[in-house]
C-alpha atoms as a PDB file:
ATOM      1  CA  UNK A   1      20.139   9.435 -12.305  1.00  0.00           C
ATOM      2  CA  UNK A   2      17.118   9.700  -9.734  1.00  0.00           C
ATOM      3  CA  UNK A   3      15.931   6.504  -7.973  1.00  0.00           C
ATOM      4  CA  UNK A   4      12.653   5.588  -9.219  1.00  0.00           C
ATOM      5  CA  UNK A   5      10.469   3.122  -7.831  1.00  0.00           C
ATOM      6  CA  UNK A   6       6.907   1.682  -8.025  1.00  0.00           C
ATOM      7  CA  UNK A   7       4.900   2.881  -5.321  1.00  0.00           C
ATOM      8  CA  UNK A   8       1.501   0.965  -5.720  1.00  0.00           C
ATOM      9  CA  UNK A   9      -0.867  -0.642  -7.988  1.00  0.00           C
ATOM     10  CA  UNK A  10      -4.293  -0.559  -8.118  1.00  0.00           C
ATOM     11  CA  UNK A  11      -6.269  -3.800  -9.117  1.00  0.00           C
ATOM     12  CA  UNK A  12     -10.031  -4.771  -8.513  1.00  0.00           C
ATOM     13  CA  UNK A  13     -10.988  -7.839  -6.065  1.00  0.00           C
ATOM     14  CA  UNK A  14     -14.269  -8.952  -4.993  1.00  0.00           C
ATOM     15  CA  UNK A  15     -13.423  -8.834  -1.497  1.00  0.00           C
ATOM     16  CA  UNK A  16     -10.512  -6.680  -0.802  1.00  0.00           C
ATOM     17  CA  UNK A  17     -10.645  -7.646   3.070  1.00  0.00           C
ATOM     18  CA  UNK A  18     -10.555 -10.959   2.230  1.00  0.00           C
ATOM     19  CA  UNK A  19      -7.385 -10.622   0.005  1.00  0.00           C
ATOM     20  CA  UNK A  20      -5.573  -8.218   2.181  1.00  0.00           C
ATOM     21  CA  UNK A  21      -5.585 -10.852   5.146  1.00  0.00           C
ATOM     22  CA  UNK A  22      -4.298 -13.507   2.787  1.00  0.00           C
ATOM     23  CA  UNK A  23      -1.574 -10.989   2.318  1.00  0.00           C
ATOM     24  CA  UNK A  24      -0.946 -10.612   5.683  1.00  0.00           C
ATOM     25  CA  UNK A  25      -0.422 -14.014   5.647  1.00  0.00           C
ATOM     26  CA  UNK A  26       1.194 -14.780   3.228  1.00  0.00           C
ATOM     27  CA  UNK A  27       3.626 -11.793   2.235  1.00  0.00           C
ATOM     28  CA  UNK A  28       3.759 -10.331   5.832  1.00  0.00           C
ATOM     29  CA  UNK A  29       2.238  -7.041   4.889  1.00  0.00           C
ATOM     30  CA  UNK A  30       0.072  -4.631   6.404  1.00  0.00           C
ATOM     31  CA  UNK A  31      -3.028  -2.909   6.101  1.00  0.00           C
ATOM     32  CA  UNK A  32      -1.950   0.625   5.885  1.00  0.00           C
ATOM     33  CA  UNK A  33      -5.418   2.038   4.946  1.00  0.00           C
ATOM     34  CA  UNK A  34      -8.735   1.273   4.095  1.00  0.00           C
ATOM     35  CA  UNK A  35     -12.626   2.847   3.430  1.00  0.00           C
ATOM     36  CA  UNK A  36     -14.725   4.298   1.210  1.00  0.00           C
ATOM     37  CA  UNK A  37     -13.648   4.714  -2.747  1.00  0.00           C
ATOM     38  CA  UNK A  38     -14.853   5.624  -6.158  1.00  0.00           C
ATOM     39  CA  UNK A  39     -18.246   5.112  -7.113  1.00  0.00           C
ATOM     40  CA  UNK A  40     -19.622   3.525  -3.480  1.00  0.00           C
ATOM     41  CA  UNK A  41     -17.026   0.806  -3.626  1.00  0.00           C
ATOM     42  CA  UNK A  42     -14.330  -0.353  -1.419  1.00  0.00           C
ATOM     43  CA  UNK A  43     -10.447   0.035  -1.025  1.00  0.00           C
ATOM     44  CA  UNK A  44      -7.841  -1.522   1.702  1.00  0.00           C
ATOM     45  CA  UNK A  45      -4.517  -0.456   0.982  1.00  0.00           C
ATOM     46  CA  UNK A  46      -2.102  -3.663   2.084  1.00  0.00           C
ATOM     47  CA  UNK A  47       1.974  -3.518   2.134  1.00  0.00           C
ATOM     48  CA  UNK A  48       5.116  -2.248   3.119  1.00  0.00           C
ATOM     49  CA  UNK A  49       5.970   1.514   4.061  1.00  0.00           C
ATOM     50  CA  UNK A  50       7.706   2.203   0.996  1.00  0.00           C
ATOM     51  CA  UNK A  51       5.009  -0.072  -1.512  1.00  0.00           C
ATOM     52  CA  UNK A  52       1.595  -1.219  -1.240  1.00  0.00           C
ATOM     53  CA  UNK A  53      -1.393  -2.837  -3.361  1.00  0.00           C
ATOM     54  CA  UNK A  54      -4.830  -0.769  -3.452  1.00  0.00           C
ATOM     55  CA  UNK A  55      -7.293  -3.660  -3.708  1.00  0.00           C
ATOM     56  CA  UNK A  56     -10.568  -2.337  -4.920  1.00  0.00           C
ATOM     57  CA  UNK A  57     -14.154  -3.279  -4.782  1.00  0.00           C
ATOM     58  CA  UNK A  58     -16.648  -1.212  -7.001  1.00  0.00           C
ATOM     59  CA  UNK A  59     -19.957  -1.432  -5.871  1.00  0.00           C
ATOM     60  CA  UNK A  60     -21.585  -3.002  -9.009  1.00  0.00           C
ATOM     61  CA  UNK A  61     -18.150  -5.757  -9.792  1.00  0.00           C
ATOM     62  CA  UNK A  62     -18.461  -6.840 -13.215  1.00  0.00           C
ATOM     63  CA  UNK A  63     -16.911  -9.994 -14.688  1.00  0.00           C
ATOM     64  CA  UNK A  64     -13.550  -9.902 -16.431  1.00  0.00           C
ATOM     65  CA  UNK A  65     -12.736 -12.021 -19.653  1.00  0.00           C
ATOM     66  CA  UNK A  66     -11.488 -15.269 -18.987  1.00  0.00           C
ATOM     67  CA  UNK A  67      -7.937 -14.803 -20.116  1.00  0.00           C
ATOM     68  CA  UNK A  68      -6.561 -11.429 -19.627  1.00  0.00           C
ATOM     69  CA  UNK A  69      -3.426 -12.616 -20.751  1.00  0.00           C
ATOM     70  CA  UNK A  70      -4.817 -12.211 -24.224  1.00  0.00           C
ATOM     71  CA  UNK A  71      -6.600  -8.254 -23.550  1.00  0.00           C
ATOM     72  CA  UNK A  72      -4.896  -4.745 -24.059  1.00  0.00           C
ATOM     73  CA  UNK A  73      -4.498  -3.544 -20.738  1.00  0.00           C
ATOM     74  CA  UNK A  74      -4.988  -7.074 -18.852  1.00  0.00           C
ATOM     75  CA  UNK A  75      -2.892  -8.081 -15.903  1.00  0.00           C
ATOM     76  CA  UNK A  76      -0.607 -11.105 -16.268  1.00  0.00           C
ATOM     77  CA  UNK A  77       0.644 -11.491 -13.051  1.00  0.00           C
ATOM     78  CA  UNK A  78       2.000  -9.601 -10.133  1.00  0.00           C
ATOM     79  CA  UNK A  79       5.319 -10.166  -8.812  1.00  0.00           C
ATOM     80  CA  UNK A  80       6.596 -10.164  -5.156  1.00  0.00           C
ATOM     81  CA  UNK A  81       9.824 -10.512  -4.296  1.00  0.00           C
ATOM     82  CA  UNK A  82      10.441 -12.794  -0.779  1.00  0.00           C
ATOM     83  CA  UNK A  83      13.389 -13.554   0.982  1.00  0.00           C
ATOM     84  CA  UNK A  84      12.432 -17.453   2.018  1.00  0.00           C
ATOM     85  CA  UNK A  85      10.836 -19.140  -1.286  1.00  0.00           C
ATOM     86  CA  UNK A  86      10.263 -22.085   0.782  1.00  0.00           C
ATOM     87  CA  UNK A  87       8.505 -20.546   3.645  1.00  0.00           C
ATOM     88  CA  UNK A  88       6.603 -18.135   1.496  1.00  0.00           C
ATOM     89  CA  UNK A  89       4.816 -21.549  -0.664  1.00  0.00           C
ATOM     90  CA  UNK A  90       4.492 -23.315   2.951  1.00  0.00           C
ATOM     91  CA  UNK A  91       2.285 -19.924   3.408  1.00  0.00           C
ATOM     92  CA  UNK A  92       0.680 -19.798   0.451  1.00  0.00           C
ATOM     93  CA  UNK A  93      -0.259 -23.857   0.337  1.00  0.00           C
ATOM     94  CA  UNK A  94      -1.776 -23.417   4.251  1.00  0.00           C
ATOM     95  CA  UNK A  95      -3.840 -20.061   2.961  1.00  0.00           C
ATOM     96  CA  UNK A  96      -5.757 -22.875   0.565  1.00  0.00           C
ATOM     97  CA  UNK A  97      -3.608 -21.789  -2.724  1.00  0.00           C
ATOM     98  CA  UNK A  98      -1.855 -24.351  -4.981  1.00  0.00           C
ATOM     99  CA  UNK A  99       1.757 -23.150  -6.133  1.00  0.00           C
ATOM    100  CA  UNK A 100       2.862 -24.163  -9.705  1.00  0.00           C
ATOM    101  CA  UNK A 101       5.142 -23.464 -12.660  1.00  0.00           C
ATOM    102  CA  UNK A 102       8.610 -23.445 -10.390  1.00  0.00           C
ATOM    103  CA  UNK A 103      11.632 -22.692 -11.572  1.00  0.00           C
ATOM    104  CA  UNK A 104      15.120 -22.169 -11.317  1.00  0.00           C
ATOM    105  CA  UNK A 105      17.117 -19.428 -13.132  1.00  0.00           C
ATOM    106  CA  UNK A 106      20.011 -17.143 -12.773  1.00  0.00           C
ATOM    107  CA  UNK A 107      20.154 -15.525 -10.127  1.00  0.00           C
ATOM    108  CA  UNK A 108      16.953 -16.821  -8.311  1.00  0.00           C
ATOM    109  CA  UNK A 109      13.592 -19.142  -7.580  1.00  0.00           C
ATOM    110  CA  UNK A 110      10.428 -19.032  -8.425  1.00  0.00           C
ATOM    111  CA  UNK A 111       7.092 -20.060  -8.406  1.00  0.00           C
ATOM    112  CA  UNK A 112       3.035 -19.077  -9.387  1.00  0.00           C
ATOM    113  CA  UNK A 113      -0.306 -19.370  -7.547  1.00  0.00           C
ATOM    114  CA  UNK A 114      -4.464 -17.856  -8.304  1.00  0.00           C
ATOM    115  CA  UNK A 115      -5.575 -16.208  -5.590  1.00  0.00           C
ATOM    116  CA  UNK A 116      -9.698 -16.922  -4.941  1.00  0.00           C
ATOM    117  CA  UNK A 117     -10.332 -14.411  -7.804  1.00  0.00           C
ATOM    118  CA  UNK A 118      -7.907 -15.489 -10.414  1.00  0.00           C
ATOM    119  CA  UNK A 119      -5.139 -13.472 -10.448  1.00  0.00           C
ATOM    120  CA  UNK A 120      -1.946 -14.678 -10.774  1.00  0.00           C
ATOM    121  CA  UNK A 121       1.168 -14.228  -8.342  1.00  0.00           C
ATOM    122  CA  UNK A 122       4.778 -15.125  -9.142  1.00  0.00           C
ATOM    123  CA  UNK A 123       6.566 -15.070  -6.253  1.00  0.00           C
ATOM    124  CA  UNK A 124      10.337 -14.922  -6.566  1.00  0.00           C
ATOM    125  CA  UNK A 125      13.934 -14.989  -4.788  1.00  0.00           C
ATOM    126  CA  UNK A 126      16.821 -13.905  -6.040  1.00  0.00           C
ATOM    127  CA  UNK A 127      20.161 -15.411  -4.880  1.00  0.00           C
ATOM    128  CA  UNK A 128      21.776 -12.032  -4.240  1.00  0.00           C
ATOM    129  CA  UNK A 129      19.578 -10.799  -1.509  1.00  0.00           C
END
């Protein structure tokens, strides 16, 4: 069977400079590109070699629904897989985010946190890395 694998996802910020250094931060990735995208707005591409998040800006942003848990097509969370739980959250808590919700199930840890714009991150370990 071929090896298939998610190679990015695309999701609108209000500042994706601003996001991408948190990620630096906090998951260790890098900016692997960044400039000018659809309809005058703004895209930095932030990751790993293999996988990366396009965090885009349009020039006129509009305002989401409050829960997109509960819209067709909303985003629920985004989950990133870490190696050190513990020093990932001591990342997260010093980049001003509050982690929640943890948990411990086979075969790994996790935990949640908003970002400044709302979204949600699950950030997870798994005990057979």
């Amino acid at each position: 069977m071929e090896h298939i694998s998610l190679e990015h996802a695309n999701i609108t910020v209000s500042d994706p400079e601003k996001t991408a250094a948190w990620m630096q931060t906090v998951f260790g990735w890098r900016i692997r590109w960044q400039g000018p995208a659809l309809d005058t707005g703004y895209t930095v591409h932030v990751g790993t070699d293999a996988q990366y998040l396009a965090l885009y800006c349009p020039a006129d942003l509009q305002k989401t629904p409050s829960d997109p848990d509960s819209f067709l097509g909303g985003l629920n969370h985004i989950g990133v897989c870490v190696r050190d739980l513990v020093a990932c959250e001591s990342r997260a808590k010093k980049a001003g985010f509050t982690p929640r919700d943890h948990a411990e199930y086979e075969p790994g840890s996790r935990f949640y946190f908003h970002d400044f714009d709302g979204i949600e991150y699950e950030v997870v370990s798994y005990s057979f890395e």
